[in-house]
Structure formats: structure tokens, C-alpha cells
N, C-alpha and C. Protein backbone atom coordinates (compact mmCIF):
# COMPACT_ATOMS: atom_id res chain seq x y z
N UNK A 1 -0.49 -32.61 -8.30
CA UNK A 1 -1.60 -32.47 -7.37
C UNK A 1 -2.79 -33.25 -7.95
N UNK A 2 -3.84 -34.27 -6.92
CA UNK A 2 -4.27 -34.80 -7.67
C UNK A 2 -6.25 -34.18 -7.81
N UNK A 3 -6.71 -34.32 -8.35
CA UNK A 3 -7.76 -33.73 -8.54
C UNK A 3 -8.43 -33.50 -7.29
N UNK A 4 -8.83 -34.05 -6.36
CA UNK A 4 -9.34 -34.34 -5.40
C UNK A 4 -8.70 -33.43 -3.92
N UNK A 5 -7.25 -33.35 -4.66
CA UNK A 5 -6.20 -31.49 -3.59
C UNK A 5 -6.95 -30.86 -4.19
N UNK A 6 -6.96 -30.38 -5.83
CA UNK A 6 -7.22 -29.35 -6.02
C UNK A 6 -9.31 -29.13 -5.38
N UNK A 7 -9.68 -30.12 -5.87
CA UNK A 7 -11.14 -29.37 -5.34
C UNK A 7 -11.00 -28.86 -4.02
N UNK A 8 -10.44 -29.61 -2.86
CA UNK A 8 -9.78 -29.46 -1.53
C UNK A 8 -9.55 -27.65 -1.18
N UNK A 9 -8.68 -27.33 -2.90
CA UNK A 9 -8.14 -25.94 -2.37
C UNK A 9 -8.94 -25.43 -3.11
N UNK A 10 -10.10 -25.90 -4.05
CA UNK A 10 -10.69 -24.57 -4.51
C UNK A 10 -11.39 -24.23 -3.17
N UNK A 11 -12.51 -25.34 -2.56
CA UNK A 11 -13.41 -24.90 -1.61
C UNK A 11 -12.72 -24.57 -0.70
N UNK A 12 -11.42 -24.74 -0.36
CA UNK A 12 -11.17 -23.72 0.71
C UNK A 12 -11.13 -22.33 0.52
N UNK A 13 -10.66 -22.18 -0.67
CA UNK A 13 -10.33 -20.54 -1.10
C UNK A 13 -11.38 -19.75 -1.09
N UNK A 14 -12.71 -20.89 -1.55
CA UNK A 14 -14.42 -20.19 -1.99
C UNK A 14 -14.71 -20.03 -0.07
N UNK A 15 -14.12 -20.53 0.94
CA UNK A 15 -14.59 -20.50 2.40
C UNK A 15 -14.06 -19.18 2.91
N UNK A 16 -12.48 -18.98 2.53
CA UNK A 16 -11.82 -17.84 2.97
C UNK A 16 -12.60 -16.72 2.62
N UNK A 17 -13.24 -16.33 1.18
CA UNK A 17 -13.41 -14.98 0.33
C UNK A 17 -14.78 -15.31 0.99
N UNK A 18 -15.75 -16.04 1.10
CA UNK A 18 -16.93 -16.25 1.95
C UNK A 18 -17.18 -15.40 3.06
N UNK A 19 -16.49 -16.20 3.95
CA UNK A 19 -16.16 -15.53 5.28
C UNK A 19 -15.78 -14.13 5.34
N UNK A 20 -15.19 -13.48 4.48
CA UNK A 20 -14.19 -12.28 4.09
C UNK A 20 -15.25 -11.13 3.81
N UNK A 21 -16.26 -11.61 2.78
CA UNK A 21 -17.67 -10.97 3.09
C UNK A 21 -18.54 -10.97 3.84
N UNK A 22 -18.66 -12.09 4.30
CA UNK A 22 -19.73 -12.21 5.05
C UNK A 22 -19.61 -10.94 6.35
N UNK A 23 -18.39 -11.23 6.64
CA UNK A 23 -17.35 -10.19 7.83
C UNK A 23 -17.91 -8.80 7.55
N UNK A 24 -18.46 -8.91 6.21
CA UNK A 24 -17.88 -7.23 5.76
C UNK A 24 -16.73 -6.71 5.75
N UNK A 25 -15.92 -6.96 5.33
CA UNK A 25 -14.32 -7.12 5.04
C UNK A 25 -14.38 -6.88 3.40
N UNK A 26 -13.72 -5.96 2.73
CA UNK A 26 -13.40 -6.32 1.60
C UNK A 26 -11.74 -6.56 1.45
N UNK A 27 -11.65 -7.64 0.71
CA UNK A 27 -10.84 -7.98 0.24
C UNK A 27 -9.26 -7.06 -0.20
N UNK A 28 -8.51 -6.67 0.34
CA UNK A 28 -7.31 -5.77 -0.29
C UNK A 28 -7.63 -4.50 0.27
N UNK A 29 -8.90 -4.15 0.97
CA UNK A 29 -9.13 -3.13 0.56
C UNK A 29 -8.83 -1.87 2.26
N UNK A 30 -8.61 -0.99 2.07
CA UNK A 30 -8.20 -0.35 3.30
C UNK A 30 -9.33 -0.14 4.48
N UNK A 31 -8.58 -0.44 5.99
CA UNK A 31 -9.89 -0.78 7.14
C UNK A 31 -9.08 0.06 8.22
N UNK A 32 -10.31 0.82 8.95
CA UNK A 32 -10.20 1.62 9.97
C UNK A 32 -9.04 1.00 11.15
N UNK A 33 -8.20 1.93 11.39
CA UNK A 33 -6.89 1.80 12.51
C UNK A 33 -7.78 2.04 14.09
N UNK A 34 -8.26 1.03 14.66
CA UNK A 34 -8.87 0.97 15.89
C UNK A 34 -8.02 2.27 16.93
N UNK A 35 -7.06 1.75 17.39
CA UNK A 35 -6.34 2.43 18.20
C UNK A 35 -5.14 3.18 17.58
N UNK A 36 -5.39 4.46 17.16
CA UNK A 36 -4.31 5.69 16.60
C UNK A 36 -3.29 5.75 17.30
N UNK A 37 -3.45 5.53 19.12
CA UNK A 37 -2.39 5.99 19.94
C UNK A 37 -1.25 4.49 20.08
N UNK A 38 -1.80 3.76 19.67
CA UNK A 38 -0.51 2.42 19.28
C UNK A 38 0.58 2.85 19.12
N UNK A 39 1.59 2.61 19.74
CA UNK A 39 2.95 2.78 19.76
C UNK A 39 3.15 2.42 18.20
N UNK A 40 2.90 1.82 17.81
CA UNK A 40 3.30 1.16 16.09
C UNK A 40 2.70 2.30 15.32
N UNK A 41 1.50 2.36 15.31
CA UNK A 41 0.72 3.39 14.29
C UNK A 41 2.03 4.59 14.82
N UNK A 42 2.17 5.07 15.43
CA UNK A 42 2.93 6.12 16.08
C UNK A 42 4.20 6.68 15.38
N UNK A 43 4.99 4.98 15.66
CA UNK A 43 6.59 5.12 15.20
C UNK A 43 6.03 5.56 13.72
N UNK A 44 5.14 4.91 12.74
CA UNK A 44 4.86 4.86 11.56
C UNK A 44 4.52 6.05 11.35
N UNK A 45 3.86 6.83 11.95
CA UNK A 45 3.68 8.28 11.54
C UNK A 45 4.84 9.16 11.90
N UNK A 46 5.67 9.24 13.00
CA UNK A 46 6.70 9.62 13.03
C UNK A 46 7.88 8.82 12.05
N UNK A 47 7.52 8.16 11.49
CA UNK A 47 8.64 7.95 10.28
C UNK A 47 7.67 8.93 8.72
N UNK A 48 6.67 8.95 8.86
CA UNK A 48 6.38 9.40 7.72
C UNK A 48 6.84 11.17 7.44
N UNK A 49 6.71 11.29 9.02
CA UNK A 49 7.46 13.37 8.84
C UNK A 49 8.55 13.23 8.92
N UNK A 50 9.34 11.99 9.27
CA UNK A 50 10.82 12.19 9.14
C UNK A 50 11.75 12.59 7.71
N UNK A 51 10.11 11.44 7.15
CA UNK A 51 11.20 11.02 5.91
C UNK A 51 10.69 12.31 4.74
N UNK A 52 9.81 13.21 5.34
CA UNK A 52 9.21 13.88 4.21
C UNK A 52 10.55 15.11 5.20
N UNK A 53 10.96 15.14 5.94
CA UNK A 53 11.54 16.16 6.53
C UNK A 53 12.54 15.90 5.73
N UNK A 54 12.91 15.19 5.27
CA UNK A 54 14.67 14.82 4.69
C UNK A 54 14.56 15.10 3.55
N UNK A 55 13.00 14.68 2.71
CA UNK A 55 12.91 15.05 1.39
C UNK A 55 12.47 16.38 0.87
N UNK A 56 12.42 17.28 1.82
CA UNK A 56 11.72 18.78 1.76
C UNK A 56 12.52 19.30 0.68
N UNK A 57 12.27 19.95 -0.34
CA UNK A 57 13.71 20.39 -0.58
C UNK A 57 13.61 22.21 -0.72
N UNK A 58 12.64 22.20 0.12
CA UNK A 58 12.98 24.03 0.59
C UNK A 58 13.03 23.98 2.24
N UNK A 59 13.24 23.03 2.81
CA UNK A 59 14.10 22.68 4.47
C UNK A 59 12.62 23.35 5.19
N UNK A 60 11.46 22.90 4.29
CA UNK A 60 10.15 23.34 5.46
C UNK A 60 10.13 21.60 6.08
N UNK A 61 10.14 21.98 7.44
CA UNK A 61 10.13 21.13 8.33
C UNK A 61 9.26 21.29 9.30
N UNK A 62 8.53 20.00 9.52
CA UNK A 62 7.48 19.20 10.24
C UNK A 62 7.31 18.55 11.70
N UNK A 63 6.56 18.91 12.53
CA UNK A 63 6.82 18.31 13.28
C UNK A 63 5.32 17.58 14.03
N UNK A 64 5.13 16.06 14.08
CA UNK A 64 4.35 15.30 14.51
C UNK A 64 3.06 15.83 15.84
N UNK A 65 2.44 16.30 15.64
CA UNK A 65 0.83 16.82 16.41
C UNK A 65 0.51 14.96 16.71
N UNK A 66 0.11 14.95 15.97
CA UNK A 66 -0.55 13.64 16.36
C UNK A 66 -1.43 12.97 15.19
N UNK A 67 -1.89 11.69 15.29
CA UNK A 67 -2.75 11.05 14.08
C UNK A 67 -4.00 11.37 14.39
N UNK A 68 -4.66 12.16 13.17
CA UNK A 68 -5.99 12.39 13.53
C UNK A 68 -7.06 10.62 13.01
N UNK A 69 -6.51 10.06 11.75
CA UNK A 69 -7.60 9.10 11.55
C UNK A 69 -6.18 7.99 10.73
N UNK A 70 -6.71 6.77 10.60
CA UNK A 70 -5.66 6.09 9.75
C UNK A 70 -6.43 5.16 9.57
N UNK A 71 -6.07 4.39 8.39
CA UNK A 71 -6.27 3.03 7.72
C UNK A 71 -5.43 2.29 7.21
N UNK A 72 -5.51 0.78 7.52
CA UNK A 72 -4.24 0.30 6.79
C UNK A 72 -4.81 -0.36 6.01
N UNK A 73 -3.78 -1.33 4.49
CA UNK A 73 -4.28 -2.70 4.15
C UNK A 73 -3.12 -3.31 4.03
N UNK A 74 -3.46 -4.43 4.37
CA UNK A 74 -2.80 -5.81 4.14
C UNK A 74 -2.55 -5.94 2.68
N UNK A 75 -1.04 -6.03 2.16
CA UNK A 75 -0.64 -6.25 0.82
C UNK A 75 0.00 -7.25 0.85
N UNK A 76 1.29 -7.75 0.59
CA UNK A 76 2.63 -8.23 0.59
C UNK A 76 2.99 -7.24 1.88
N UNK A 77 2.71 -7.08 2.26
CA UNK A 77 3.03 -6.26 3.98
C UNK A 77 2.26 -4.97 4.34
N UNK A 78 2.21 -4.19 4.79
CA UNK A 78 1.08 -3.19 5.22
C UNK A 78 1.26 -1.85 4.36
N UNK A 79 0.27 -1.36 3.63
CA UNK A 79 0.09 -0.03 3.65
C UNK A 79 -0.67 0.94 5.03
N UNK A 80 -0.42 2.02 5.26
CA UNK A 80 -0.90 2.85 6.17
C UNK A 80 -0.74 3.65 5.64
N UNK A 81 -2.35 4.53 5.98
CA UNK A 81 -2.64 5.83 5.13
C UNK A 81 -3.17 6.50 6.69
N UNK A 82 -2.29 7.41 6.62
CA UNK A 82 -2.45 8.05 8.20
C UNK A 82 -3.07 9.41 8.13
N UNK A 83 -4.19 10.15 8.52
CA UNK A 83 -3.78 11.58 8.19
C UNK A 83 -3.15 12.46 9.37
N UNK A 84 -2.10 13.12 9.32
CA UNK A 84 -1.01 13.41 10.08
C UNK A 84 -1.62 15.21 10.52
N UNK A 85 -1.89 15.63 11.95
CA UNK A 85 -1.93 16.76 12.39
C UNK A 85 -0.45 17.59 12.39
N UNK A 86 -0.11 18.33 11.92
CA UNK A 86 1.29 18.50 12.25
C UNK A 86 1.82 20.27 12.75
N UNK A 87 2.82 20.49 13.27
CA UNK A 87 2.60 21.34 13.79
C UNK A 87 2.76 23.22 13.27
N UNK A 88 2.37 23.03 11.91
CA UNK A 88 1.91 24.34 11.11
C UNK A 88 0.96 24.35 11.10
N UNK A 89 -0.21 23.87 11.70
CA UNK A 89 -1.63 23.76 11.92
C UNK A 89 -2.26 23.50 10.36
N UNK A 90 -1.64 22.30 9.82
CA UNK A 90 -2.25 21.85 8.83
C UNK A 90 -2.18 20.34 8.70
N UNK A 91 -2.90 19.81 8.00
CA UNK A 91 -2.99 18.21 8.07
C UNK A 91 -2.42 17.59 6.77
N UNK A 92 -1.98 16.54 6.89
CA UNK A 92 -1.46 15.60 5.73
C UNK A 92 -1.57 14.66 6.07
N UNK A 93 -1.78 14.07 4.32
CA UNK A 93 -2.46 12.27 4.64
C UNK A 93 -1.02 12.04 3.89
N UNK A 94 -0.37 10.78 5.02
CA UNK A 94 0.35 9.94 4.33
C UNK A 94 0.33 8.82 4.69
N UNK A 95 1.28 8.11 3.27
CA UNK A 95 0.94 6.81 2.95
C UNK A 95 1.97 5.55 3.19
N UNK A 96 2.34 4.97 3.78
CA UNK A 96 3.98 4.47 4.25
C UNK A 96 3.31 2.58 4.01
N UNK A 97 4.53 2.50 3.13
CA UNK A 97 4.69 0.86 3.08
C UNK A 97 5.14 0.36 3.89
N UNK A 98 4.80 -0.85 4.39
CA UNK A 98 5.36 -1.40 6.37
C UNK A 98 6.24 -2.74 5.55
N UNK A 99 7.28 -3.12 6.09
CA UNK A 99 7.47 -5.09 5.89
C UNK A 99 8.19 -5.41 7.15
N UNK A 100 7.94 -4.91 8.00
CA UNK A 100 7.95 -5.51 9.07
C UNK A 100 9.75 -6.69 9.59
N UNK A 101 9.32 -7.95 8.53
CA UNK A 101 9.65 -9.25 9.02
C UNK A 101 11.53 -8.49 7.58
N UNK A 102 11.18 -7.45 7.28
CA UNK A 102 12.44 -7.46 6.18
C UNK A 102 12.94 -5.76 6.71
N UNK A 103 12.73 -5.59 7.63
CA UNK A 103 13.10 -4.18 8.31
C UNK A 103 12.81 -3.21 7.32
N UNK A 104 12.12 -2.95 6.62
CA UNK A 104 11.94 -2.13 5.35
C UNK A 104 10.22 -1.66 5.40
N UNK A 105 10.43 -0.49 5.26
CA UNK A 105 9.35 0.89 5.41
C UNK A 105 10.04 1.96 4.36
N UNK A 106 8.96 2.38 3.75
CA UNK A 106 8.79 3.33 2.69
C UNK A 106 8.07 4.18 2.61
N UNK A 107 7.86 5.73 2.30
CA UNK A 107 7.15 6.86 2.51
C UNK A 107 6.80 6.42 0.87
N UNK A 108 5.36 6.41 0.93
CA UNK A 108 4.79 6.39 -0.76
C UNK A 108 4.34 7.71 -0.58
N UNK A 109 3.71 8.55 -0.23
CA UNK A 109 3.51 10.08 -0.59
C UNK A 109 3.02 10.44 0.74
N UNK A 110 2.80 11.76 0.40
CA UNK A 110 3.02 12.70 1.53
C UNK A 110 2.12 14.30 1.34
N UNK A 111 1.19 14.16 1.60
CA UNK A 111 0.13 15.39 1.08
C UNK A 111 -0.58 16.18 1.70
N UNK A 112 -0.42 17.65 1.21
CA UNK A 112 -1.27 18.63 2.32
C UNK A 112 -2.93 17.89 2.23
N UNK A 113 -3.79 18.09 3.04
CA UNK A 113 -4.99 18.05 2.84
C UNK A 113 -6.02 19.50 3.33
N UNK A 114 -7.21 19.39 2.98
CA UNK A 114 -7.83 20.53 3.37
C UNK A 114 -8.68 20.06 4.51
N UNK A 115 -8.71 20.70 5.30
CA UNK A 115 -9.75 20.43 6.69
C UNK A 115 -10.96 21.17 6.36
């Protein structure tokens, strides 16, 4: 690459992270889920009680109320941190890895919270 790419890609990179603030955007960092009732946010929360339903291991089982608030970030594919209404009248925030383009989703945790 000859000197003249690379300045090319520094100032582009210094334009991207620019813009990225300027936005008020931070960088990596987790941003409000506009629309909760998205069919996607949805399946994703109904995979997150599925998979904590399978991993129960005293067979207390869950069933999907609805998303009270969520945030995702952009990684190597999506985290979503959902907090989940569910139907023991208690809430849990969980956290599910998305990849989308490699059919692969992962429950990273799964937690009572206090209201």
C-alpha cells in the first residue's frame, strides 16, 4: 500500500469516528431499540425464554408477556439486551447474540431484575 492509500484510509477512518460523534453515537456501545413490537426484536425475545426454558434446571418455565425496553449493539453481529415481562409477573433482562447471515443466535444470560 502506498503512502498516499494509507493517508487515504487514515482520514477516512478519522471521518467515520467523526461523524459517529458528532451523531452522538458512541462507538460499540449499546442504543435504544426504536420499535419493541418488531417482529425481529420479538422472535429474539421469544428465543431468549425458550432457551432459558430448556436450561431451567428445576423445569420453572416462562412464558413471553412482552418486551418492556431493549437495546442492541453492533459487534461482529448484534447483541440485544431485552428486558423481558414474563408471565410470573416478574421481569428479566436478557442478553442474546444475533449473526444473522450464519443462522446462529446465542442466549448470553438471562436475569431476574427488580422493578
Amino acid at each position: 500500500m502506498s503512502t498516499s492509500q494509507i493517508t487515504v484510509a487514515i482520514f477516512s477512518l478519522i471521518a467515520v469516528f467523526s461523524a459517529a460523534y458528532a451523531d452522538g453515537a458512541q462507538l460499540g456501545g449499546f442504543k435504544p431499540i426504536k420499535n419493541l413490537n418488531d417482529p425481529y426484536i420479538q422472535d429474539i425475545a421469544k428465543f431468549a425464554v425458550e432457551e432459558y426454558n430448556k436450561r431451567s434446571p428445576n423445569g420453572h418455565r416462562l412464558r413471553l408477556v412482552n418486551v418492556v425496553k431493549g437495546e442492541s449493539q453492533v459487534v461482529a453481529g448484534t447483541n440485544y439486551r431485552l428486558t423481558i415481562a414474563a408471565n410470573d409477573d416478574h421481569q428479566y433482562l436478557a442478553v442474546v447474540y444475533d449473526r444473522p447471515w450464519q443462522h446462529y443466535r446465542s442466549l448470553t444470560s438471562f436475569n431476574a431484575v427488580s422493578v
